[in-house]
C-alpha atoms as a PDB file:
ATOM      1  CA  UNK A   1      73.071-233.013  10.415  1.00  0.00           C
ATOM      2  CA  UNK A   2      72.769-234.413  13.687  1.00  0.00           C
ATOM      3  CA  UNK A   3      74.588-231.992  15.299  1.00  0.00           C
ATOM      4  CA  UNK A   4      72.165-229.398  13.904  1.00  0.00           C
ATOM      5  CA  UNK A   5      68.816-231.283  14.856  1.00  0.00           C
ATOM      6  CA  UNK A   6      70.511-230.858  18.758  1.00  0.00           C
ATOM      7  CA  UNK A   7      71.358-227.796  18.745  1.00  0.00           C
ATOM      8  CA  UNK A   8      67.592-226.698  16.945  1.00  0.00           C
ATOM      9  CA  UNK A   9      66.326-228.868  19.847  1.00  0.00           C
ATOM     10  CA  UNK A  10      68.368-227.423  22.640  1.00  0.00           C
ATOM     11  CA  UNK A  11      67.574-223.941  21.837  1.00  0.00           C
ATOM     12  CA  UNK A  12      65.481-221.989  24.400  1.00  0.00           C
ATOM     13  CA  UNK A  13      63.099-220.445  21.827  1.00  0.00           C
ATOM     14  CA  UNK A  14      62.130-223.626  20.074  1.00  0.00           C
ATOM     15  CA  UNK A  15      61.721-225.372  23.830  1.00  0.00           C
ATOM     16  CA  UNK A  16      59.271-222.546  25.060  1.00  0.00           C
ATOM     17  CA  UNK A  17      57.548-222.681  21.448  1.00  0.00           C
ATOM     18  CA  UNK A  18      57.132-225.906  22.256  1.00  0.00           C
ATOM     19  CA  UNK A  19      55.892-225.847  25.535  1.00  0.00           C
ATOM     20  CA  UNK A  20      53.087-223.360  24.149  1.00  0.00           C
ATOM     21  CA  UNK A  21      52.348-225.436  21.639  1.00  0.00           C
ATOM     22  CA  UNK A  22      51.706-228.669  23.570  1.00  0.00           C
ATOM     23  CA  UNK A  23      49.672-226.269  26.322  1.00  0.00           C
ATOM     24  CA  UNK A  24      47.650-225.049  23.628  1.00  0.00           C
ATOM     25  CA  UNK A  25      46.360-228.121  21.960  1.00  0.00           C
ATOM     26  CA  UNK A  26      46.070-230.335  24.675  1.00  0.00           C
ATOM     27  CA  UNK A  27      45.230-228.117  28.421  1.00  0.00           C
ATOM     28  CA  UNK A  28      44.187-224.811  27.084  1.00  0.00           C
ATOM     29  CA  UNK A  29      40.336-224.351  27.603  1.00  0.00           C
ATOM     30  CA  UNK A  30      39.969-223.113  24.272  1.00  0.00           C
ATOM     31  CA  UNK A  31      42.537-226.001  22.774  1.00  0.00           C
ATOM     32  CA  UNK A  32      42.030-227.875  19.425  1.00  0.00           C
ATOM     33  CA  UNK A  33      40.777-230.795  21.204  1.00  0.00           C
ATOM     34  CA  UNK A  34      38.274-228.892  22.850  1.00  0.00           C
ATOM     35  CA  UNK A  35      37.084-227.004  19.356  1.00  0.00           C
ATOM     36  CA  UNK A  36      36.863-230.478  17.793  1.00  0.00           C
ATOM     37  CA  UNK A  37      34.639-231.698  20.087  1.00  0.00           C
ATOM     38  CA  UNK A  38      32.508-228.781  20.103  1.00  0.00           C
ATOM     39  CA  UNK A  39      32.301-228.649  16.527  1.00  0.00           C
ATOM     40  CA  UNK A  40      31.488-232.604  16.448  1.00  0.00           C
ATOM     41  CA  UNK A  41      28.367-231.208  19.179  1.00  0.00           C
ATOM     42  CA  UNK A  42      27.073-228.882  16.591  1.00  0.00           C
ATOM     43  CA  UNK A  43      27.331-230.585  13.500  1.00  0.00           C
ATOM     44  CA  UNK A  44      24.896-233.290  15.528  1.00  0.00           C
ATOM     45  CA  UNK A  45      22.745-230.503  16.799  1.00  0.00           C
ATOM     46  CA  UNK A  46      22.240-229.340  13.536  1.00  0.00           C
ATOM     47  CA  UNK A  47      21.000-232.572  12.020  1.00  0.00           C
ATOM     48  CA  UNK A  48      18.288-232.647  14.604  1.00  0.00           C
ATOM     49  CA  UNK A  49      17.179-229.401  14.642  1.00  0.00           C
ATOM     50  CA  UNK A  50      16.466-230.270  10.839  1.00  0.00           C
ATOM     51  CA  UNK A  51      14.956-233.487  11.850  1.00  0.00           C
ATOM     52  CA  UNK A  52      12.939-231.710  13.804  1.00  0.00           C
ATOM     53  CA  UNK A  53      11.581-229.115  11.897  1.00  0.00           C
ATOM     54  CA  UNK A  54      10.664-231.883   9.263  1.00  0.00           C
ATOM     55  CA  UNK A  55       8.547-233.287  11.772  1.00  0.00           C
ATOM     56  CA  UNK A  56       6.930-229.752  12.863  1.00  0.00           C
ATOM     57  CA  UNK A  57       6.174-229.759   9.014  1.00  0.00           C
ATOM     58  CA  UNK A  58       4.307-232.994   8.972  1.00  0.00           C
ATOM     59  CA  UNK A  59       2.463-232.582  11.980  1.00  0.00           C
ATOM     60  CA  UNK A  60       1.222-229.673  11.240  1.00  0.00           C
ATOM     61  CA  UNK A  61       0.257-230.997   7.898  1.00  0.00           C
ATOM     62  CA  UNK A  62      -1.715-233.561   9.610  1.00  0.00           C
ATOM     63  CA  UNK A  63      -3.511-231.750  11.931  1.00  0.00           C
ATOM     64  CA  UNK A  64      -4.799-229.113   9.091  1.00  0.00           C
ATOM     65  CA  UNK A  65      -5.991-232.314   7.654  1.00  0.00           C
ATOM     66  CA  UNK A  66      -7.434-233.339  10.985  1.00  0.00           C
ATOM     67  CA  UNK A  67      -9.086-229.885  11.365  1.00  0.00           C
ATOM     68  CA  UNK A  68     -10.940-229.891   7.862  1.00  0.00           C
ATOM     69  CA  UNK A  69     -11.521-233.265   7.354  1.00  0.00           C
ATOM     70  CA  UNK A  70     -14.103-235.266   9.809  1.00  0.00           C
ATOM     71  CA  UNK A  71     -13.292-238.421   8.076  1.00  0.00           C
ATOM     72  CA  UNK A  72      -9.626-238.261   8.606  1.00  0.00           C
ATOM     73  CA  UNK A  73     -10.083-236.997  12.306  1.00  0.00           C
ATOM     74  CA  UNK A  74     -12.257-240.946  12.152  1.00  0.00           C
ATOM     75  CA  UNK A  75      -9.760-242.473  10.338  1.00  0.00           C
ATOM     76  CA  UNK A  76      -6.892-241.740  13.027  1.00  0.00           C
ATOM     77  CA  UNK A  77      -8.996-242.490  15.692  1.00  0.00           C
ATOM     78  CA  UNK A  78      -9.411-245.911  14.485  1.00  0.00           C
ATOM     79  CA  UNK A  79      -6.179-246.574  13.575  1.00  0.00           C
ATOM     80  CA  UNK A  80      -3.834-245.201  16.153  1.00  0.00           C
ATOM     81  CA  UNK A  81      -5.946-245.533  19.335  1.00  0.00           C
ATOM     82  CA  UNK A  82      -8.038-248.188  18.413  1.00  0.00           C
ATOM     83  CA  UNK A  83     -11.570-246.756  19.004  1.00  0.00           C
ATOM     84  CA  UNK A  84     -14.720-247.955  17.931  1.00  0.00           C
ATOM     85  CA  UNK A  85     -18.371-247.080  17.228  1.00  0.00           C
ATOM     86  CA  UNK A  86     -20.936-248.305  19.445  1.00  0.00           C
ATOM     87  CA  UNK A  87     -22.242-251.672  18.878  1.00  0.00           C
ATOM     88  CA  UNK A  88     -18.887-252.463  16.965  1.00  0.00           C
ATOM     89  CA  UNK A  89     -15.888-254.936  17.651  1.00  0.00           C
ATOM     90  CA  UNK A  90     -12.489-254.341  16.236  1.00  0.00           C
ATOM     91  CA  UNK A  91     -10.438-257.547  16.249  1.00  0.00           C
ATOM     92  CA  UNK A  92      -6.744-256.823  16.338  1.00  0.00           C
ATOM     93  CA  UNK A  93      -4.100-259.120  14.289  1.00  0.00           C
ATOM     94  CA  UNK A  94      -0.344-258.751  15.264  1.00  0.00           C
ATOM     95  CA  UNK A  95       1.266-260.138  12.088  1.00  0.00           C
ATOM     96  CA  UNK A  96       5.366-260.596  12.336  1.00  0.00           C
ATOM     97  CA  UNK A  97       6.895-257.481  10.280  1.00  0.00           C
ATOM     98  CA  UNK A  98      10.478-257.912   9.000  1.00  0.00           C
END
């Protein structure tokens, strides 16, 4: 059995299949390493590109809202950037969130 493992071993073909094995997976350009890594790159790309679409959705939700609605256009204003009517005082509270 041994004997037979050596000589499979010693053999010229299985040596250069080898060699073209090892060059392809690990040095090759296009080697398995390389496609895993790339595939890894696209998977992630994916999952933002759908984040980001979700969020084109939404925003352009809101701003339809924003467009036909005066008292929503008020409503942000007041909220997110803090602006007041004249004569009024807004007193802001920072609370601790968990």
């Amino acid at each position: 059995m041994r004997s037979y493992i050596l000589s499979i071993l010693k053999n010229k073909f299985f040596i250069a299949f080898a060699a073209v094995m090892v060059w392809l997976i690990f040095f090759e350009h296009n080697s398995i390493i390389h496609q895993w890594r790339t595939n890894r790159s696209i998977r992630e790309l994916k999952k933002e590109k759908a984040f980001y679409k979700r969020e084109i959705y939404k925003d352009s939700i809101a701003i339809e809202e924003i467009k036909n609605d005066p008292e929503a256009l008020e409503r942000l204003a007041r909220e997110k950037y803090y602006m007041k009517k004249e004569g009024e005082y807004i007193y802001i509270i920072e609370g601790i969130e968990d």
